[in-house]
N, C-alpha and C. Protein backbone atom coordinates (compact mmCIF):
# COMPACT_ATOMS: atom_id res chain seq x y z
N UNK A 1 -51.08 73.18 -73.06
CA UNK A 1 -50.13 74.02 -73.73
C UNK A 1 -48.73 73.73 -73.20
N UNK A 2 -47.85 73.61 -74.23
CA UNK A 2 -46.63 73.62 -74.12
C UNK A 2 -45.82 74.56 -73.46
N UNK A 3 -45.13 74.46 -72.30
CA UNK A 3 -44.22 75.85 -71.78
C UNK A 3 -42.81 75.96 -72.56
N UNK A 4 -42.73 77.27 -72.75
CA UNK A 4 -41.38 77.79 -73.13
C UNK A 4 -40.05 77.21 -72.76
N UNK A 5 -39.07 77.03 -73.58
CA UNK A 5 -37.57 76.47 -73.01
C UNK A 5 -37.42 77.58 -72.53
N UNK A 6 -36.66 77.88 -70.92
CA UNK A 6 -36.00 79.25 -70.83
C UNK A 6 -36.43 79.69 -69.13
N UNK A 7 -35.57 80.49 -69.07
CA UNK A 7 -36.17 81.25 -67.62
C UNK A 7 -37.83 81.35 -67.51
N UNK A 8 -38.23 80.99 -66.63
CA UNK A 8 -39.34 81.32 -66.21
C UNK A 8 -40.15 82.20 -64.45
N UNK A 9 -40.55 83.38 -65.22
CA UNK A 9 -41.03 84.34 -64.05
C UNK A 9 -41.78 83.56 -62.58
N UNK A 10 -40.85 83.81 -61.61
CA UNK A 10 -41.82 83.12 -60.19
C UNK A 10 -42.44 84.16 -59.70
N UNK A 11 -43.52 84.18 -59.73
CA UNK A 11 -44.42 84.63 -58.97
C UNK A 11 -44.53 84.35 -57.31
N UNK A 12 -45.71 85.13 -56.66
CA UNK A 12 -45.93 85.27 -55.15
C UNK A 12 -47.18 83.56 -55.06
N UNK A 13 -47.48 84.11 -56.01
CA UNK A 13 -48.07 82.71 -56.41
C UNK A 13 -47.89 81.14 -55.92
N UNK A 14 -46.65 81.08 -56.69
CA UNK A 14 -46.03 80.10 -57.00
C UNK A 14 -45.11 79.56 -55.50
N UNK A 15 -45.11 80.69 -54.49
CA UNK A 15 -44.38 79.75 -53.43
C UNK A 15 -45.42 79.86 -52.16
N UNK A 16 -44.97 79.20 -51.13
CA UNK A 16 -45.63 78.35 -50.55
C UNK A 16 -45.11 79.08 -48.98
N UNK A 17 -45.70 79.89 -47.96
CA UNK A 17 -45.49 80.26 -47.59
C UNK A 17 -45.51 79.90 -45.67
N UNK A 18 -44.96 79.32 -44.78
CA UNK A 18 -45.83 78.73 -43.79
C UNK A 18 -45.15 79.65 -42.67
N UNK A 19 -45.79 80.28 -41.64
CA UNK A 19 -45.17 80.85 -40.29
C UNK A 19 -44.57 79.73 -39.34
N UNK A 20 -43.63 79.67 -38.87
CA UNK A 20 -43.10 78.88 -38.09
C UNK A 20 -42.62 79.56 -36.75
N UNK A 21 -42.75 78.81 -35.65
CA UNK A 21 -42.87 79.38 -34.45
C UNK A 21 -41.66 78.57 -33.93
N UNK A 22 -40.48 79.10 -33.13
CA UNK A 22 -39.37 79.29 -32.67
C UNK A 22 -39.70 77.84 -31.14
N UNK A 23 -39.28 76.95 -31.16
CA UNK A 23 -39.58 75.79 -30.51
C UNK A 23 -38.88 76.23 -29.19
N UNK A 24 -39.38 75.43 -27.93
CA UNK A 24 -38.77 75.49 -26.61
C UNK A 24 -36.89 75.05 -27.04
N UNK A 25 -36.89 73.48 -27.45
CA UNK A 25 -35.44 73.85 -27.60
C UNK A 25 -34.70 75.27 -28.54
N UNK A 26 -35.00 75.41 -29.63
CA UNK A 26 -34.38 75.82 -30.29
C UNK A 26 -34.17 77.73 -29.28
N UNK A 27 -34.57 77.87 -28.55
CA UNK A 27 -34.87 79.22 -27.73
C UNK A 27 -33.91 78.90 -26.65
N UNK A 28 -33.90 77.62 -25.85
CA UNK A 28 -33.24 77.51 -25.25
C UNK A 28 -31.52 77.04 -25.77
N UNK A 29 -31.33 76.59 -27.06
CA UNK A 29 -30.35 76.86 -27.70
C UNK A 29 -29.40 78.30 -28.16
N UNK A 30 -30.18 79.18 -28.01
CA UNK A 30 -29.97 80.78 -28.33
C UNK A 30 -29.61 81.06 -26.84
N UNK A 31 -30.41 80.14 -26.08
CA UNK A 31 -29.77 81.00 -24.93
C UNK A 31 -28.38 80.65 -23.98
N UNK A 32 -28.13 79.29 -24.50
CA UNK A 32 -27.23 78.88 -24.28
C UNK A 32 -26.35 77.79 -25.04
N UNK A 33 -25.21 79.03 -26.00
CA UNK A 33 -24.92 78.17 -26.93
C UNK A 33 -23.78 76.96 -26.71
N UNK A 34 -23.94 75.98 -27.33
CA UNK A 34 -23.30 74.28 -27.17
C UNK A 34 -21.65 74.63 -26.83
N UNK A 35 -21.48 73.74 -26.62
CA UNK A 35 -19.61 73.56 -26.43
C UNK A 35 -19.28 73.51 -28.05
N UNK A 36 -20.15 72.99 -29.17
CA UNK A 36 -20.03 72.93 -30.50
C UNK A 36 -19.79 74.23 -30.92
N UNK A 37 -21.11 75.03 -30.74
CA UNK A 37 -21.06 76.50 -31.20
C UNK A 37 -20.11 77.70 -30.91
N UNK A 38 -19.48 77.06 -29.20
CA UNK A 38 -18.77 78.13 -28.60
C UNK A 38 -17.24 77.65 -29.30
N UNK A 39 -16.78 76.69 -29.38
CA UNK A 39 -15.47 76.39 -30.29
C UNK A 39 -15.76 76.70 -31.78
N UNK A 40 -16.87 76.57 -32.44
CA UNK A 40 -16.64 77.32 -33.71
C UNK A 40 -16.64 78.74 -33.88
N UNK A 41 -17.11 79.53 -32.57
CA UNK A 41 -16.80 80.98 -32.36
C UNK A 41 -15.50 81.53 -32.26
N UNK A 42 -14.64 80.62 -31.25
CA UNK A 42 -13.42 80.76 -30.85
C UNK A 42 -12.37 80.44 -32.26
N UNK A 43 -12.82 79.88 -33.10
CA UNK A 43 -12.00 79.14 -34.45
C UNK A 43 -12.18 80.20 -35.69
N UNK A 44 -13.06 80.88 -35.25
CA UNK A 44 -13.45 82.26 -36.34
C UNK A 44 -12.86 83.29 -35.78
N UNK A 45 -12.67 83.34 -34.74
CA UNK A 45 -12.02 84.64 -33.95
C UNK A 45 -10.20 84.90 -34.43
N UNK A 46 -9.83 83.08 -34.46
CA UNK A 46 -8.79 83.11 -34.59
C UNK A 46 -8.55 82.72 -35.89
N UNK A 47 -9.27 82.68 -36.78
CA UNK A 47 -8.79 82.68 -38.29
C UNK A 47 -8.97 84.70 -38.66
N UNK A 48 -9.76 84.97 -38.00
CA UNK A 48 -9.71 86.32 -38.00
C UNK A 48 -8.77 87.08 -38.06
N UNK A 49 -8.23 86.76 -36.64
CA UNK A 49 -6.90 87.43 -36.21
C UNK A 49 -5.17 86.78 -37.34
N UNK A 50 -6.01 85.57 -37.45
CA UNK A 50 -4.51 84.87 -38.59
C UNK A 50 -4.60 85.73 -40.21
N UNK A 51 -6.17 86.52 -40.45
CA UNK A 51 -6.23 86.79 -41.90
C UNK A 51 -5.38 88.82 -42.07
N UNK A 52 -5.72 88.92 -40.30
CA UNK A 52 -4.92 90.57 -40.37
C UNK A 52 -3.65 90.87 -40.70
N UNK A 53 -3.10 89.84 -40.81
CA UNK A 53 -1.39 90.11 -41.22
C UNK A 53 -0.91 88.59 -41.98
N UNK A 54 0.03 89.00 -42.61
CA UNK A 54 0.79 88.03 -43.68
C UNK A 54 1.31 87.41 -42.73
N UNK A 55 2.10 85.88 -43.00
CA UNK A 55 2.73 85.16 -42.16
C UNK A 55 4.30 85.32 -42.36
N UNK A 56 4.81 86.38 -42.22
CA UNK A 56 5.84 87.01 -42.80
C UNK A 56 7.25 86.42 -41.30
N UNK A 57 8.45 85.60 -41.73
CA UNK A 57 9.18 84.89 -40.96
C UNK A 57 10.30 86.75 -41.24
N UNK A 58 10.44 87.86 -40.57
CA UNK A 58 11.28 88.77 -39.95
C UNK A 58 12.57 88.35 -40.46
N UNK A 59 13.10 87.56 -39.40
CA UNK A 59 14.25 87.34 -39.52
C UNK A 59 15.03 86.45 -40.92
N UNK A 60 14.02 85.86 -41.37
CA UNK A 60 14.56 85.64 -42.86
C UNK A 60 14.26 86.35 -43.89
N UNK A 61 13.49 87.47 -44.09
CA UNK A 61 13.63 88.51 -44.67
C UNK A 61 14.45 89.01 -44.51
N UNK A 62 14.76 89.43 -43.42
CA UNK A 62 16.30 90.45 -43.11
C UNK A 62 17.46 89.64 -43.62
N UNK A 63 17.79 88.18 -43.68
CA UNK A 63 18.65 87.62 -43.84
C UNK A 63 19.02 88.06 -45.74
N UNK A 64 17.84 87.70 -46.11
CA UNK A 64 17.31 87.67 -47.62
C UNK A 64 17.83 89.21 -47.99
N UNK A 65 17.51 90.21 -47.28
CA UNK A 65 18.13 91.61 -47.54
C UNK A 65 19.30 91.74 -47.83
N UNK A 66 20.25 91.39 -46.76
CA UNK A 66 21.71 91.40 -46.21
C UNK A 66 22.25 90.52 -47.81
N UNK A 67 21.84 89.36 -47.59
CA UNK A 67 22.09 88.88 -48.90
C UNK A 67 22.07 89.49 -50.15
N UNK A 68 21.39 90.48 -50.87
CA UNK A 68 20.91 91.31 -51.46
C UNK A 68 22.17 92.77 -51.67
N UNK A 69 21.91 92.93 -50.45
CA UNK A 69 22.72 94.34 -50.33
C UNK A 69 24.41 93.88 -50.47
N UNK A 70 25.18 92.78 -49.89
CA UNK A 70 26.12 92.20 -50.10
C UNK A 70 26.62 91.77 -50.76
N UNK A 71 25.42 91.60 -52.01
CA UNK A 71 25.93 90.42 -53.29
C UNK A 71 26.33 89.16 -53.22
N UNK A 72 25.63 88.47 -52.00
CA UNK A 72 25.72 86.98 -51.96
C UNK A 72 24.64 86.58 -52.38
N UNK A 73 23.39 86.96 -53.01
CA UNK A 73 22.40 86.46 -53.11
C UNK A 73 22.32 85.62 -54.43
N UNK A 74 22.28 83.94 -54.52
CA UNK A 74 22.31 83.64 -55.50
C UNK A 74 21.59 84.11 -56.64
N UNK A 75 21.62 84.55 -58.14
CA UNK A 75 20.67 85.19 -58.74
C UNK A 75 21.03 84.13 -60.00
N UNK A 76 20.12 83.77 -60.57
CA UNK A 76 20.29 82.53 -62.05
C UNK A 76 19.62 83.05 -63.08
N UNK A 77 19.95 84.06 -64.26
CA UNK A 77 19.46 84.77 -65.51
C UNK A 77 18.14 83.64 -66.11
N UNK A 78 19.10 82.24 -65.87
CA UNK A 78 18.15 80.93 -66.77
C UNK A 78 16.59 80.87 -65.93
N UNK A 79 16.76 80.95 -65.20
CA UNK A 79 15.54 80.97 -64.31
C UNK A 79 14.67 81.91 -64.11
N UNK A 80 15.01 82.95 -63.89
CA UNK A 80 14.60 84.46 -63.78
C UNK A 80 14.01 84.40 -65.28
N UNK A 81 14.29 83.89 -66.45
CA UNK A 81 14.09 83.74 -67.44
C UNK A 81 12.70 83.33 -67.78
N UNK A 82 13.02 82.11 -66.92
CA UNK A 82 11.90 80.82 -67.09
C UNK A 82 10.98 81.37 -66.50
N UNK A 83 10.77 81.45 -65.47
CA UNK A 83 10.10 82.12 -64.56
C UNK A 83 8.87 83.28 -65.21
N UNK A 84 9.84 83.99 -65.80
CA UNK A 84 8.78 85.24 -66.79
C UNK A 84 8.25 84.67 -67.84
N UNK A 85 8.64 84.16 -68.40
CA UNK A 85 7.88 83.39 -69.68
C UNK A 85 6.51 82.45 -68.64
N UNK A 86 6.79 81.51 -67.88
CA UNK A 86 5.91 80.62 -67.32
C UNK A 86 5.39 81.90 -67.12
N UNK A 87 5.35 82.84 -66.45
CA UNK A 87 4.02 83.78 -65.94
C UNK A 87 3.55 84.51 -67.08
N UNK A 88 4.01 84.63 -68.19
CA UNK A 88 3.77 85.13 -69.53
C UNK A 88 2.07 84.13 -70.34
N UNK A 89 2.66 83.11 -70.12
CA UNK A 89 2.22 81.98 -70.68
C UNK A 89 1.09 81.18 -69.65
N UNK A 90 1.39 81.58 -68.59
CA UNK A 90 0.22 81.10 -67.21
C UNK A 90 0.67 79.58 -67.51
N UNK A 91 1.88 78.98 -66.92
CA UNK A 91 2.36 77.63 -67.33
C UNK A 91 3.28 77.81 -65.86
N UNK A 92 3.14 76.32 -65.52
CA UNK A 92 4.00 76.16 -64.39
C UNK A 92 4.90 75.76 -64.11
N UNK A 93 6.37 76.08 -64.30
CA UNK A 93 7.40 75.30 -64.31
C UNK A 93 8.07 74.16 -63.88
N UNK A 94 7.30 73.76 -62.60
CA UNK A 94 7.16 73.14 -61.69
C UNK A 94 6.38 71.40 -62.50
N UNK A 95 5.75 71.45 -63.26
CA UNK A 95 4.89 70.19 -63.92
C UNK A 95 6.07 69.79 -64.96
C-alpha cells in the first residue's frame, strides 16, 4: 500500500530508544571543565553584561543636545524628507 503525501503521525513505536551510561571521561569532564569551556563561560558572561545597556557615547549626546538647544544643529528638510518616504516604502537610501 501506498502512503499518504503529508505529515505523518510518529509513534512510540517508531523510535528507537537506547540507555546510555555517562563514561569515565565524560564525568571527569563535568568535573573539571577545559580551558575551552571555562573561556566560553567567561565570553557569555561578558556578552551578558555588553547586552544590559546600549552602547550609548555620553558625551556626544550631550554635544548633539547643546547643538539642538542652540540652533546649530544642521537640519536638511530634503533629507528628513527622504528619509520618511525610504521608511514609508522599507527602501534604503543608502543603495
Amino acid at each position: 500500500m501506498v502512503e499518504p503525501i503529508g505529515a505523518k503521525a510518529v509513534t512510540t513505536q517508531d523510535r528507537l530508544v537506547v540507555p546510555v551510561a555517562a563514561s569515565a571521561q565524560t564525568a571527569k569532564a563535568a568535573a573539571h571543565p577545559s580551558e575551552a569551556a571555562a573561556k566560553q563561560l567567561e565570553l557569555s558572561a561578558l556578552a551578558f553584561d555588553f547586552g544590559k545597556q546600549a552602547p550609548v557615547e555620553s558625551k556626544r549626546v550631550e554635544q548633539v543636545r547643546q547643538a539642538v538647544r542652540d540652533g546649530s544643529y544642521p537640519l536638511f528638510p530634503e533629507t528628513i524628507a527622504d528619509r520618511m518616504l525610504a521608511l514609508k516604502l522599507y527602501w534604503s537610501p543608502k543603495k
